[in-house]
N, C-alpha and C. Protein backbone atom coordinates (compact mmCIF):
# COMPACT_ATOMS: atom_id res chain seq x y z
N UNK A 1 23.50 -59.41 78.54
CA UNK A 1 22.57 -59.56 77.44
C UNK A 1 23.17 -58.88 76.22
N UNK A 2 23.17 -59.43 74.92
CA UNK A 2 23.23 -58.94 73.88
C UNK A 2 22.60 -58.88 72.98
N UNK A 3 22.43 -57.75 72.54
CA UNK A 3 21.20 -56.86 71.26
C UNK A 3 21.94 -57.12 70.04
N UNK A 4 21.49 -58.05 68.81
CA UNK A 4 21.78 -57.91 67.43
C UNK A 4 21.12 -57.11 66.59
N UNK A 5 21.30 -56.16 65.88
CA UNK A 5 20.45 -55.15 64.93
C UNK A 5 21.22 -55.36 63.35
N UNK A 6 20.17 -55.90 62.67
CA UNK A 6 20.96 -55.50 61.20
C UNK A 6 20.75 -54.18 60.48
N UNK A 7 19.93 -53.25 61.04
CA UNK A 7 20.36 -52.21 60.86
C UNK A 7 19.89 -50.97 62.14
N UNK A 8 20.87 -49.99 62.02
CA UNK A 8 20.31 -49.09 62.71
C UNK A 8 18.84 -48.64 63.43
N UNK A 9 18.72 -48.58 65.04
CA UNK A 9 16.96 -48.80 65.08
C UNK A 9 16.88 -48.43 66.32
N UNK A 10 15.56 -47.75 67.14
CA UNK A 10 15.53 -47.48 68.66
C UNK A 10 15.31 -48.54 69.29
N UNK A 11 15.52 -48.29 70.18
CA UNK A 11 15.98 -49.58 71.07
C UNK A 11 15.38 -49.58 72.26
N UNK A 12 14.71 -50.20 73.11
CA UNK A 12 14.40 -50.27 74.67
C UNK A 12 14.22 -51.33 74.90
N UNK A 13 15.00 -51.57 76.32
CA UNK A 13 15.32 -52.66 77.26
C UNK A 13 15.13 -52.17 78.80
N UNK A 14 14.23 -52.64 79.46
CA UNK A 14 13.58 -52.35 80.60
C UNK A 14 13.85 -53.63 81.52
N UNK A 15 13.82 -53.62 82.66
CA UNK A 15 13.71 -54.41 83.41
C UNK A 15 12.57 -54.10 84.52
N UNK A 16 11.82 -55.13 84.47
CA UNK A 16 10.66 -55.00 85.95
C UNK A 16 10.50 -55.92 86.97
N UNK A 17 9.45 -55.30 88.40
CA UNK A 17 10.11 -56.45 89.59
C UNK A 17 8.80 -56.58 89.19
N UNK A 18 8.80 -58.02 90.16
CA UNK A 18 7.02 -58.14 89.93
C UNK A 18 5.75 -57.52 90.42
N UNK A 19 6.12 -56.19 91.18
CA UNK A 19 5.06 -55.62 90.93
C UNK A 19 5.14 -54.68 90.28
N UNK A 20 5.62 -54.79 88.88
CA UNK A 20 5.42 -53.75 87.63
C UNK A 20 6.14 -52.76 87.72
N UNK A 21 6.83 -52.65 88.76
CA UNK A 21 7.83 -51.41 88.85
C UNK A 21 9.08 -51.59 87.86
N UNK A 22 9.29 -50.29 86.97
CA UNK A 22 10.62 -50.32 86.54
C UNK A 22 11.98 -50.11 87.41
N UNK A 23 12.83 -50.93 87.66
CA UNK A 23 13.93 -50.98 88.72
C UNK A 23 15.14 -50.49 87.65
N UNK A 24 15.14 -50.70 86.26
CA UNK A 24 16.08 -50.77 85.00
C UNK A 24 15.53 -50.44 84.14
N UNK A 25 16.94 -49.46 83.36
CA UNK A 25 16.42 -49.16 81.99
C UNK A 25 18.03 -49.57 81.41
N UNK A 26 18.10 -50.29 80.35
CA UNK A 26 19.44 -50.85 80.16
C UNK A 26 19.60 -49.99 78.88
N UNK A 27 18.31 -49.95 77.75
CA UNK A 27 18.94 -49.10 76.87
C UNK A 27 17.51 -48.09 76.41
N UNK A 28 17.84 -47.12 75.85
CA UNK A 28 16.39 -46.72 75.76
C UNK A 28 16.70 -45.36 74.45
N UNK A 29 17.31 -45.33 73.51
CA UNK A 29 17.50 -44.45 72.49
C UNK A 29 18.05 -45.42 70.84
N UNK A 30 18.42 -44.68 70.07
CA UNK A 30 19.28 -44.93 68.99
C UNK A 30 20.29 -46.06 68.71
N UNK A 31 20.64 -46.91 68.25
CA UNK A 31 21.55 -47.89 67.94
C UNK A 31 21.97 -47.86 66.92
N UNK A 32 23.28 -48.29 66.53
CA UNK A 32 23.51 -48.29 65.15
C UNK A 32 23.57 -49.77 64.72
N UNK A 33 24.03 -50.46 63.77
CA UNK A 33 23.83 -51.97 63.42
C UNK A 33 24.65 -52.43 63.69
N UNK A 34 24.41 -53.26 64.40
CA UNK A 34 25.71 -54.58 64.72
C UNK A 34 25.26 -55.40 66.22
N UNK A 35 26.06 -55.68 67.34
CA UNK A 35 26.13 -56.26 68.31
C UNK A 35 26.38 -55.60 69.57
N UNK A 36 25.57 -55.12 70.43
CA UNK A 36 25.13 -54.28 71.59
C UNK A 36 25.46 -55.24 73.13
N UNK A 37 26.66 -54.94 73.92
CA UNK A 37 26.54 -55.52 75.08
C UNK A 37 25.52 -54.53 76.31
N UNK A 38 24.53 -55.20 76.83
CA UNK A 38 23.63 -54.52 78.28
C UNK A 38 23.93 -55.47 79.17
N UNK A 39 24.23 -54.48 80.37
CA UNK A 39 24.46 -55.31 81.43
C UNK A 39 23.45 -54.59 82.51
N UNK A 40 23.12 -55.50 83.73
CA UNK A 40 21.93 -55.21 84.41
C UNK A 40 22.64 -55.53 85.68
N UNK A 41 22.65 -54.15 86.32
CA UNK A 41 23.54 -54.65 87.24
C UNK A 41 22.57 -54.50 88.81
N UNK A 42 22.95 -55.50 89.05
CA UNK A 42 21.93 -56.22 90.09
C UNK A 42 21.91 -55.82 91.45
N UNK A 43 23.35 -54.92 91.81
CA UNK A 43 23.75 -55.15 93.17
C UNK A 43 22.85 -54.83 94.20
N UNK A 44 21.91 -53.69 93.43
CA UNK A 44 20.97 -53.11 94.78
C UNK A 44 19.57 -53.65 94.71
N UNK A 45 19.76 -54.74 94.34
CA UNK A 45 18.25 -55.16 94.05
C UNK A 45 18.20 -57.09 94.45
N UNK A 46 16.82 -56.71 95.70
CA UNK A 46 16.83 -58.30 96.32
C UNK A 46 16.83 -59.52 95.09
N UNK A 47 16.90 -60.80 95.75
CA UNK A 47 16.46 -61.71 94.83
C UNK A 47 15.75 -62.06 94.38
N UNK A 48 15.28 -62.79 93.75
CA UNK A 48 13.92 -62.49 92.91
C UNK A 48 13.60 -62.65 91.92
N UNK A 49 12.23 -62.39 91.42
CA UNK A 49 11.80 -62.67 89.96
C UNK A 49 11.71 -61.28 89.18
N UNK A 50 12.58 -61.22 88.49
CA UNK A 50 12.24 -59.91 87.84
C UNK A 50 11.83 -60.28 86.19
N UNK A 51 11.80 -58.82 85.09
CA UNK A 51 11.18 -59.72 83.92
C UNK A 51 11.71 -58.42 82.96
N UNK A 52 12.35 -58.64 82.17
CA UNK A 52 13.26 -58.08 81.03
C UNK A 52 12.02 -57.70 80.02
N UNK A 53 11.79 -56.60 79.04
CA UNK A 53 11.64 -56.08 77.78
C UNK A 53 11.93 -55.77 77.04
N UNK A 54 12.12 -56.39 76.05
CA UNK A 54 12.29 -55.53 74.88
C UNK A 54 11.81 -55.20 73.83
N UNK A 55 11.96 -54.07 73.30
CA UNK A 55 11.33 -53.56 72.44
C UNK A 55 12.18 -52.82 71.00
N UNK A 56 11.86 -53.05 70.10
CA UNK A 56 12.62 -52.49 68.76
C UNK A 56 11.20 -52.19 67.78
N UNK A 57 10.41 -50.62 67.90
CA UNK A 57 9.47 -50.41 66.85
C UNK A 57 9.47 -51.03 65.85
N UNK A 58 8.26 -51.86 65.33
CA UNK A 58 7.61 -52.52 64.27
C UNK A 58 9.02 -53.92 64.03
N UNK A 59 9.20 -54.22 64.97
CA UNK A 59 10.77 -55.15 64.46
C UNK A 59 10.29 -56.32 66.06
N UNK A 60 10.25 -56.22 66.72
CA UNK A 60 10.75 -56.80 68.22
C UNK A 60 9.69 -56.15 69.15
N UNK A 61 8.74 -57.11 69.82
CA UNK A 61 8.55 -56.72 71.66
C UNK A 61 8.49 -57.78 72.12
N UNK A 62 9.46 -58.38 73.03
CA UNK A 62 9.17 -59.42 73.95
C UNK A 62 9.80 -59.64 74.94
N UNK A 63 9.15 -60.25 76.07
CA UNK A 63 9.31 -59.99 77.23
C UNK A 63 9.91 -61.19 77.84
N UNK A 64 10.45 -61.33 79.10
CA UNK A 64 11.01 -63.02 79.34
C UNK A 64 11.57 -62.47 80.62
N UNK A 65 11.66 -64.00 81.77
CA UNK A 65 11.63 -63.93 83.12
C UNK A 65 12.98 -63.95 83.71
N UNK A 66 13.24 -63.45 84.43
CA UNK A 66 14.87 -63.98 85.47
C UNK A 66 14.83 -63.47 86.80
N UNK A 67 15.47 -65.14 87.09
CA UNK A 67 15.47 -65.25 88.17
C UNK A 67 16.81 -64.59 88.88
N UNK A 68 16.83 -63.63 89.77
CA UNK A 68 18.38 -63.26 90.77
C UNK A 68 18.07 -63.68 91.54
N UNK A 69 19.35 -64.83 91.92
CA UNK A 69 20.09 -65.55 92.97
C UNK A 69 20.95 -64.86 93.49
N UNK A 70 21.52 -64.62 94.78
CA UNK A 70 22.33 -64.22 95.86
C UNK A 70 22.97 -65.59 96.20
């Protein structure tokens, strides 16, 4: 996943299983502006529906689904 910021801004990227548990936190402080690689690394976690957040105060919150395949 990649985060675009045109300027400097806090940042959080969560990942949840479906029962609301946080399994991931990909980013969760300070950014500066530009182009952010997060990677979510899957290995210990079944397949499944899990569901990404993000959040950037007064700028960004939205949420969206993925599916892990094995």
């Amino acid at each position: 996943m990649t985060v675009s910021l045109p300027a400097p801004a806090e940042v959080s990227v969560v990942v949840y299983n479906v029962a609301g548990r946080v399994v991931a936190t990909l980013a969760d402080g300070s950014y500066s502006a530009g182009r952010h690689a997060l990677t979510f690394d899957a290995s210990s976690h079944a397949s499944g529906l899990y569901f990404l957040r993000a959040t950037v105060p007064g700028r960004l919150d939205e949420a969206r689904k993925m599916m892990l395949v094995r």
